[in-house]
Every structure is written in structure tokens, then in C-alpha cells.
Protein backbone atom coordinates (compact mmCIF):
# COMPACT_ATOMS: atom_id res chain seq x y z
CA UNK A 1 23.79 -17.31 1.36
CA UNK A 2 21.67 -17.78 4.20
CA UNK A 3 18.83 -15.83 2.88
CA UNK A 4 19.22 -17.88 -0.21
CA UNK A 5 18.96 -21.46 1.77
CA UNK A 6 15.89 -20.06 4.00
CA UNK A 7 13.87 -19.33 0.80
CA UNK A 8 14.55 -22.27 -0.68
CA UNK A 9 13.74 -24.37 1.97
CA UNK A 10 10.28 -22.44 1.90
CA UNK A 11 9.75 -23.32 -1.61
CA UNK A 12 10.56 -26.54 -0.64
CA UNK A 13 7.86 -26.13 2.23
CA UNK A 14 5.34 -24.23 -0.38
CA UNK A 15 5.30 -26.75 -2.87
CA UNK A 16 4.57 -29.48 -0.62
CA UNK A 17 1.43 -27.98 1.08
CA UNK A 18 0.11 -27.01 -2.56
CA UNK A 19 0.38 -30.51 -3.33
CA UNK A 20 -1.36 -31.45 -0.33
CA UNK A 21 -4.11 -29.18 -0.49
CA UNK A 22 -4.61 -30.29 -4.40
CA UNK A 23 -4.02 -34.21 -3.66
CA UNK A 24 -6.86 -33.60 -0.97
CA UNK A 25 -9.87 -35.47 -1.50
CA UNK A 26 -12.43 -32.65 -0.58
CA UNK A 27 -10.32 -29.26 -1.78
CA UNK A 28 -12.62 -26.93 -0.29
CA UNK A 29 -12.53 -28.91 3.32
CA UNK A 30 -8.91 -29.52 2.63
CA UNK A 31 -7.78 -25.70 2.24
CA UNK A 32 -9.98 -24.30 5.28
CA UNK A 33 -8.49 -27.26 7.34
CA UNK A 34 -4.98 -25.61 6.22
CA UNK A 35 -6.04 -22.49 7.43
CA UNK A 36 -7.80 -23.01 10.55
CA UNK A 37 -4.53 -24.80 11.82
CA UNK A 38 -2.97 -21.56 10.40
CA UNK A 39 -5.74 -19.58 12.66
CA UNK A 40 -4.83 -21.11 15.64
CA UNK A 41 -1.36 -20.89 15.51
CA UNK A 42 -1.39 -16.97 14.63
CA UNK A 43 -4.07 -16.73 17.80
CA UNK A 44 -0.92 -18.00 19.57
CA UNK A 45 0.93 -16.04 18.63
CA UNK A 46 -1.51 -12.50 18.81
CA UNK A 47 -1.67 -13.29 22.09
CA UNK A 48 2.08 -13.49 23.25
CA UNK A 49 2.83 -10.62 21.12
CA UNK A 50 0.38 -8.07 21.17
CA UNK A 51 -1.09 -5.78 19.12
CA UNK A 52 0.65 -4.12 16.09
CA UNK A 53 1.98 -0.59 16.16
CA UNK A 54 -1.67 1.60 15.13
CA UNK A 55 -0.07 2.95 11.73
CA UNK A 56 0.24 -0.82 10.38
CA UNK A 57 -3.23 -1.86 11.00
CA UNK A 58 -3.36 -1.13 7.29
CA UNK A 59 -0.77 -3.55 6.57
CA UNK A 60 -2.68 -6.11 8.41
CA UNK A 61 -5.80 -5.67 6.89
CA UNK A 62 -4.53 -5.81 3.32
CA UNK A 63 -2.91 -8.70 3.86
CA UNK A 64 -5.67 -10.61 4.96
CA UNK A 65 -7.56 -9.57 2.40
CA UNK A 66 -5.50 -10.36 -0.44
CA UNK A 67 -5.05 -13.80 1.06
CA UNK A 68 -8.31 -14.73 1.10
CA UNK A 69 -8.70 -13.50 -2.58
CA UNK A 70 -5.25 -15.38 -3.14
CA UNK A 71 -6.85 -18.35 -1.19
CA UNK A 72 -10.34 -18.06 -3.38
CA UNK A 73 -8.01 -17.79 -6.81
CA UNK A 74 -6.14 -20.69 -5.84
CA UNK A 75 -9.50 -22.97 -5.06
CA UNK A 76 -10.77 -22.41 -8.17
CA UNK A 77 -7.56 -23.25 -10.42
CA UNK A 78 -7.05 -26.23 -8.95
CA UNK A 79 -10.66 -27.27 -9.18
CA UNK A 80 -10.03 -26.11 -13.00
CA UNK A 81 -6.77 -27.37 -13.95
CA UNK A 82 -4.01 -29.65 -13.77
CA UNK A 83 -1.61 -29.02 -10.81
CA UNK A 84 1.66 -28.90 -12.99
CA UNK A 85 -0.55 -25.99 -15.14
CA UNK A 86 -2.06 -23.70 -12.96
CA UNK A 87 0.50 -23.95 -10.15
CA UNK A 88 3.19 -22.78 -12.40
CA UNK A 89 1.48 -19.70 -13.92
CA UNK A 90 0.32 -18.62 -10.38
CA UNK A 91 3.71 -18.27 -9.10
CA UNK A 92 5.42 -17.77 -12.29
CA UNK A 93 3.47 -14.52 -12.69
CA UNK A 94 4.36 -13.02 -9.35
CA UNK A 95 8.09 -12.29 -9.53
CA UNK A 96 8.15 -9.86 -12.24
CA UNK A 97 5.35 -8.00 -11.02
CA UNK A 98 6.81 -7.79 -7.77
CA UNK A 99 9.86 -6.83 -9.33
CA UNK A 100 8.38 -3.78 -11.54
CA UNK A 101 6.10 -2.54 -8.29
CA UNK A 102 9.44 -2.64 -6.35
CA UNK A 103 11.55 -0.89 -8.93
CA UNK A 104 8.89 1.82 -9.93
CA UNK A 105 6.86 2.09 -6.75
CA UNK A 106 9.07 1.37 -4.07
CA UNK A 107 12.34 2.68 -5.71
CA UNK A 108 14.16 -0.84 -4.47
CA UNK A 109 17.61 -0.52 -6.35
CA UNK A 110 18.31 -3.99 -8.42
CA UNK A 111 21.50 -5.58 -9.74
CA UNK A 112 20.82 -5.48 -13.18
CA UNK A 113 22.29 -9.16 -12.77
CA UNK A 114 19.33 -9.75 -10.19
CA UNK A 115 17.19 -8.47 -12.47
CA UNK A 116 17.87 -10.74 -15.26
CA UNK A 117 17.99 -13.90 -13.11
CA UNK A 118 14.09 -12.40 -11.56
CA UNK A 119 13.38 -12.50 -15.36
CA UNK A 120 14.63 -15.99 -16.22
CA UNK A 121 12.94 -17.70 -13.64
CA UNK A 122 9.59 -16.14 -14.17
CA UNK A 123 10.28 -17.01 -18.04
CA UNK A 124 11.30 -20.68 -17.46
CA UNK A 125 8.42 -21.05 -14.70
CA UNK A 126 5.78 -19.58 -16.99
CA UNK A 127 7.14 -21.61 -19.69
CA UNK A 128 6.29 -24.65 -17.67
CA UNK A 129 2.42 -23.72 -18.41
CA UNK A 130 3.47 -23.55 -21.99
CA UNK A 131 4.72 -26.99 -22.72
CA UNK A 132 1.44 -28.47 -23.18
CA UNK A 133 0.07 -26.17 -25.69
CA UNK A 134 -3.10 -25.51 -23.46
CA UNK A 135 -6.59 -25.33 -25.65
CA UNK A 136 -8.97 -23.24 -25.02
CA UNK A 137 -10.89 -25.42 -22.46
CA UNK A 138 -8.12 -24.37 -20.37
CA UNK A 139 -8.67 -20.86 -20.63
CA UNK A 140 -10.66 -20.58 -17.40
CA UNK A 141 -7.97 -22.07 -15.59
CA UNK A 142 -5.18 -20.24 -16.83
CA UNK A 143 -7.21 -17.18 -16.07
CA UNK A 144 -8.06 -18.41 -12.62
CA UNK A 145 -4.14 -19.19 -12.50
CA UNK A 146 -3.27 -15.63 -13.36
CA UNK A 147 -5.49 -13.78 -11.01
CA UNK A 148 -3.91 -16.18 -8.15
CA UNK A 149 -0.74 -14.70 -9.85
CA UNK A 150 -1.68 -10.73 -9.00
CA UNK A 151 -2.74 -11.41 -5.60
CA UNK A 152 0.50 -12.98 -4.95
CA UNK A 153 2.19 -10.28 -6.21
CA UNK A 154 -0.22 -7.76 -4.39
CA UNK A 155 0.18 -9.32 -0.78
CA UNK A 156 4.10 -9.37 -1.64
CA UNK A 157 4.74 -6.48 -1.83
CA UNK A 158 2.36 -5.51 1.04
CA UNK A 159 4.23 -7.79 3.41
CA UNK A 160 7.25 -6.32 2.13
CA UNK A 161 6.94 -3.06 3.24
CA UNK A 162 5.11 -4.16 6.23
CA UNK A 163 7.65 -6.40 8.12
CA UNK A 164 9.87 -3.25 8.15
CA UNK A 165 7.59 -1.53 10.33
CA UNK A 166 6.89 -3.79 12.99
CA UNK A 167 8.07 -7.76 14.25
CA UNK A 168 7.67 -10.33 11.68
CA UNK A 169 6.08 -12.55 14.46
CA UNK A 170 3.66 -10.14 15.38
CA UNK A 171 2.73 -9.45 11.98
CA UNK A 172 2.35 -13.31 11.15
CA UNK A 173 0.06 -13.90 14.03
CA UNK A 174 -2.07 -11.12 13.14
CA UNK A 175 -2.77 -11.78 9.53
CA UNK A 176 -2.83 -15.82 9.83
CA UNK A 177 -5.64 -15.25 12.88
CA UNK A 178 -7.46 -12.69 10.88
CA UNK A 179 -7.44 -15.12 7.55
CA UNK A 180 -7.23 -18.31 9.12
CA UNK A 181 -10.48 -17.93 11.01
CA UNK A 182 -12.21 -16.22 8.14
CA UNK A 183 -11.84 -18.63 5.27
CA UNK A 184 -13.26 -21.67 7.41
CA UNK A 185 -16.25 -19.45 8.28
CA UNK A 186 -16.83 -18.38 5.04
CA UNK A 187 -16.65 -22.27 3.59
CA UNK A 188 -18.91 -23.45 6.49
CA UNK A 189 -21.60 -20.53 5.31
CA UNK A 190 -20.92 -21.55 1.40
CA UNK A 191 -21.19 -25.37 2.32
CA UNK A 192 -22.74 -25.91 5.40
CA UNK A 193 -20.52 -27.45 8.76
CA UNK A 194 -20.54 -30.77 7.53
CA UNK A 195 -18.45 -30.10 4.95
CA UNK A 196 -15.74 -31.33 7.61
CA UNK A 197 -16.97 -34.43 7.91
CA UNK A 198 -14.03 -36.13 6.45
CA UNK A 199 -11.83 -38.85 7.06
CA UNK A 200 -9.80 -38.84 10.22
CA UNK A 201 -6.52 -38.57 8.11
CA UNK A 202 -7.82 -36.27 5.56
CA UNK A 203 -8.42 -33.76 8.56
CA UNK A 204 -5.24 -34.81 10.17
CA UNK A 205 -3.08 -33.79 6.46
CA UNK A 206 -5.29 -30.64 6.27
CA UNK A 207 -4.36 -29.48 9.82
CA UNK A 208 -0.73 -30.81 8.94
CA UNK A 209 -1.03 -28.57 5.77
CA UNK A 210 -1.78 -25.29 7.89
CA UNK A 211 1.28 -25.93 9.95
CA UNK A 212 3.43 -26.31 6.77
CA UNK A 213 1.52 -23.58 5.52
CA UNK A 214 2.89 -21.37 8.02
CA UNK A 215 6.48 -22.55 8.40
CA UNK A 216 6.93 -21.29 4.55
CA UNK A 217 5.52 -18.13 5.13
CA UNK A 218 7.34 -17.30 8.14
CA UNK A 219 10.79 -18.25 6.36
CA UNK A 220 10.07 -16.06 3.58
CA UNK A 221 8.58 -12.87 5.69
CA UNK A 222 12.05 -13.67 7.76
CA UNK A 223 14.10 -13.42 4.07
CA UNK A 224 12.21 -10.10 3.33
CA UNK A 225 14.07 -8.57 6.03
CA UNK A 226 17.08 -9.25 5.17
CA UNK A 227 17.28 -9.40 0.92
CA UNK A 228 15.58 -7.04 -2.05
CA UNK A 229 11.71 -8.20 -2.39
CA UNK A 230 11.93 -8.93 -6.14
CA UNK A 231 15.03 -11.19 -5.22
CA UNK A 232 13.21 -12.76 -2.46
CA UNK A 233 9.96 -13.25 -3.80
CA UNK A 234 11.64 -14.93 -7.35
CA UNK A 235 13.66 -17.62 -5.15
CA UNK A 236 10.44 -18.17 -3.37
CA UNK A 237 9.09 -19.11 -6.68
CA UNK A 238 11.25 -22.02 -7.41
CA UNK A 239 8.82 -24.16 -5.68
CA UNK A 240 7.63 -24.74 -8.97
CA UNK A 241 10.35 -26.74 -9.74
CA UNK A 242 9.52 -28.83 -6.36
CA UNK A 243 5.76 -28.48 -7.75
CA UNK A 244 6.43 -30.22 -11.02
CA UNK A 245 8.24 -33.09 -9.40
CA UNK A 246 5.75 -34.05 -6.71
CA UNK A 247 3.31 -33.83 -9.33
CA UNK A 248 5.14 -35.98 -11.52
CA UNK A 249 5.65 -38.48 -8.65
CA UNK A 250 2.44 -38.44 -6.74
CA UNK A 251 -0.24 -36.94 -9.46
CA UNK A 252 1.52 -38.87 -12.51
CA UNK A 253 1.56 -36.20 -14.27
CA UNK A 254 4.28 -36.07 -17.30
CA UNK A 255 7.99 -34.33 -16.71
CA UNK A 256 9.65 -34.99 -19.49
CA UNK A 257 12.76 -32.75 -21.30
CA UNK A 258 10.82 -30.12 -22.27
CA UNK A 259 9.79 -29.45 -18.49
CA UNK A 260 13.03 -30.15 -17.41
CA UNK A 261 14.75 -27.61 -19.97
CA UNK A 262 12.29 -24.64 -18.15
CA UNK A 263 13.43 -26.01 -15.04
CA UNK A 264 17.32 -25.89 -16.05
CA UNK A 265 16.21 -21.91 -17.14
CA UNK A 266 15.11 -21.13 -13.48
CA UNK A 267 17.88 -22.98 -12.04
CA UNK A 268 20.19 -20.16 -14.07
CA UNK A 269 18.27 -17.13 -12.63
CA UNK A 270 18.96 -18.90 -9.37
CA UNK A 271 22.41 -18.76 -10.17
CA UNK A 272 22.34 -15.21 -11.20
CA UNK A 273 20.54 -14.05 -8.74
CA UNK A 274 22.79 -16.04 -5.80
CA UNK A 275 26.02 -14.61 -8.00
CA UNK A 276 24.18 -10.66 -8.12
């Protein structure tokens, strides 16, 4: 149960720095603000831990990588779509990838109760996307949404395996200096340094963002090693439910019962997977 309560409260977490970084005024400035308070911290901690063992550098690497693609994916569906939309399929697509790659690649055993909760919430998330019947002016966002969606899935299962080799912390500091520093230099070379120019609360919530940023992914490496990744990574997912009701609330975007019946379908994988 404790696994359970640490990954929600990381959704909880996730959510509310996605809605930050989308309710930002300058999304570009906003996200490398997020991650050069992210960069900082993991310098932190790279320097009271150490280096990594030399057969994870791999690990590390990968990571990074697929963050920043994550990172890029993410940019360009909010810039695209509506927060309620793209937010959903991005994380709605990741569980049951994660959950095949774990099953076929990395020969994770799986309730076959976990399994069908995994399922459920990736079908009631995704359904969230659904709801309103999205034209084909949203295609580019949907498809921006989905790629977000792989890379999720991709650095999942790479942080899986890798926070069995060596300290979470260590591997946390690594990856969020290597990423945190690179995406703010890249924007700065895309946009020029006075793309920070901002708003002394706008830079104040993007630094705040990083830090909250963090805290989620932290909980969730933490939950990794301790509970099956597909389990993990689908409870981490319910932050779509928390998505959909800050955007309701702060982005006035429409609930309504259809959204809440694809909630009320996640909340039963929850249950199965909690019961598995």
C-alpha cells in the first residue's frame, strides 16, 4: 500500500507541474526554467554522491536522451493542442507499452489481475482523448501526443532496469544534471538568451516547476524499486485524472460525464491493480 500512496502522490505532483508548464505564459521559457531548477538540484546531488558504477553509464545516457526527446514531444503538443487532449494520450499510451516491453523483453511476471487493471486505465485514459471526437486539425497534435507517449514508455523502462543497478539518488542526480543543463542550452541557441526575460513570477513558477518536477520523479524511481514496472508506471498515469481536473478548473476546459465515466474506468484498474 505504500508503493501505491507514493505513486499517487507523484501523479498528484506530475499533473500539477504539466499544468504549470502549459498555463505558462512563454512555454518554451517556462519548460527550460523547469529544468534548469531540475539541473541544479541533480548537480547537488552528482556531487554528494558520486559517479555511477561504469557499466550504467549506458543507463544514464539513455535516459537523458529520451528525456529531452520526451521534453521536445511534450513542447510541441502543448503548443498544438488542448491540455485535457494531448496530456491524456501522452500518458495514456505509456502503460501498455511498458507493460508488453516488460512482459516480453524483460520477462516481469504479471497478475493477470494487474494486467487487466494496466489495461483499463490506459483504455479509460486514452478514452479521455476520445470524448471530443478530435478532427483532423488535431491530427498533428495527437501525433505529437503519441510520440511523447513512446518516449515515456522508452525512458520507463530504461529507468526501470537501471535503478536496480545502482542508488536511485545517484541515478537522479546524474540524469536531471545531464538533461537539466542541456535543454536550457539548447532553447537559449534555438531562441536566443533573452528568451528568459520574463516576469519575475513567471521565472519564480518555472523554477518552482523544476522542483516539483523532480519530487515526482524521485517518488516514482523510489516505487520502481519496490513494485512490477507495468504496475508502477500505470498508477503513475492516473495523473490524468488530476490533469483533467486542473484543467477543468484553471484552463476552463469542459469535464463533463463523459470524462468523468473514463475517469470512473481508471479508477477500477486502480482498484485492480491495488487488489492484484
Amino acid at each position: 500500500m505504500l508503493v501505491i500512496g507514493v505513486v499517487l502522490g507523484a501523479a498528484v505532483l506530475h499533473a500539477t507541474w504539466n499544468a504549470m508548464a502549459h498555463g505558462a505564459p512563454d512555454r518554451v521559457a517556462g519548460l527550460a526554467l523547469f529544468e534548469l531548477a531540475a539541473g541544479v538540484i541533480g548537480l547537488v546531488g552528482v556531487l554528494v554522491m558520486g559517479l555511477p558504477p561504469a557499466s550504467t553509464w549506458g543507463f544514464v545516457i539513455a535516459s537523458a536522451l529520451l528525456h529531452l526527446a520526451y521534453l521536445a514531444g511534450l513542447l510541441a503538443s502543448y503548443q498544438l493542442g488542448q491540455f485535457s487532449q494531448v496530456y491524456p494520450l501522452a500518458r495514456g499510451t505509456s502503460p501498455w507499452v511498458v507493460a508488453v516491453v516488460s512482459i516480453v523483453v524483460l520477462h516481469q511476471k504479471l497478475a493477470v489481475i494487474e494486467l487487466l487493471g494496466v489495461l483499463l486505465i490506459s483504455a479509460g485514459l486514452i478514452g479521455l482523448v476520445f470524448i471530443g471526437r478530435p478532427g483532423r486539425g488535431q491530427a498533428p497534435a495527437l501525433l505529437a501526443a503519441f510520440g511523447t507517449g513512446l518516449m515515456i514508455a522508452a525512458y520507463t523502462v530504461v529507468d526501470g532496469v537501471a535503478v536496480h543497478k545502482m542508488p536511485v539518488a545517484t541515478y537522479m542526480g546524474w540524469v536531471f544534471m545531464l538533461q537539466g543543463f542541456a535543454f536550457p542550452l539548447a532553447v537559449i541557441w534555438w531562441r536566443g538568451p533573452r528568451v528568459f526575460n520574463l516576469p519575475r513570477g513567471a521565472v519564480l513558477s518555472g523554477l518552482a516547476g523544476g522542483v516539483v518536477s523532480m519530487a515526482a520523479y524521485g517518488l516514482v524511481l523510489w516505487a520502481q524499486t519496490r513494485g512490477t514496472l507495468a504496475a508502477v508506471a500505470a498508477l503513475r498515469e492516473t495523473s490524468i485524472i488530476f490533469g483533467a481536473v486542473i484543467g477543468t478548473l484553471f484552463f476552463g476546459e469542459r469535464f463533463g460525464p463523459k470524462r468523468a465515466l473514463a475517469a470512473s474506468v481508471v479508477v477500477a484498474g486502480i482498484i485492480l491493480i491495488t487488489t492484484g
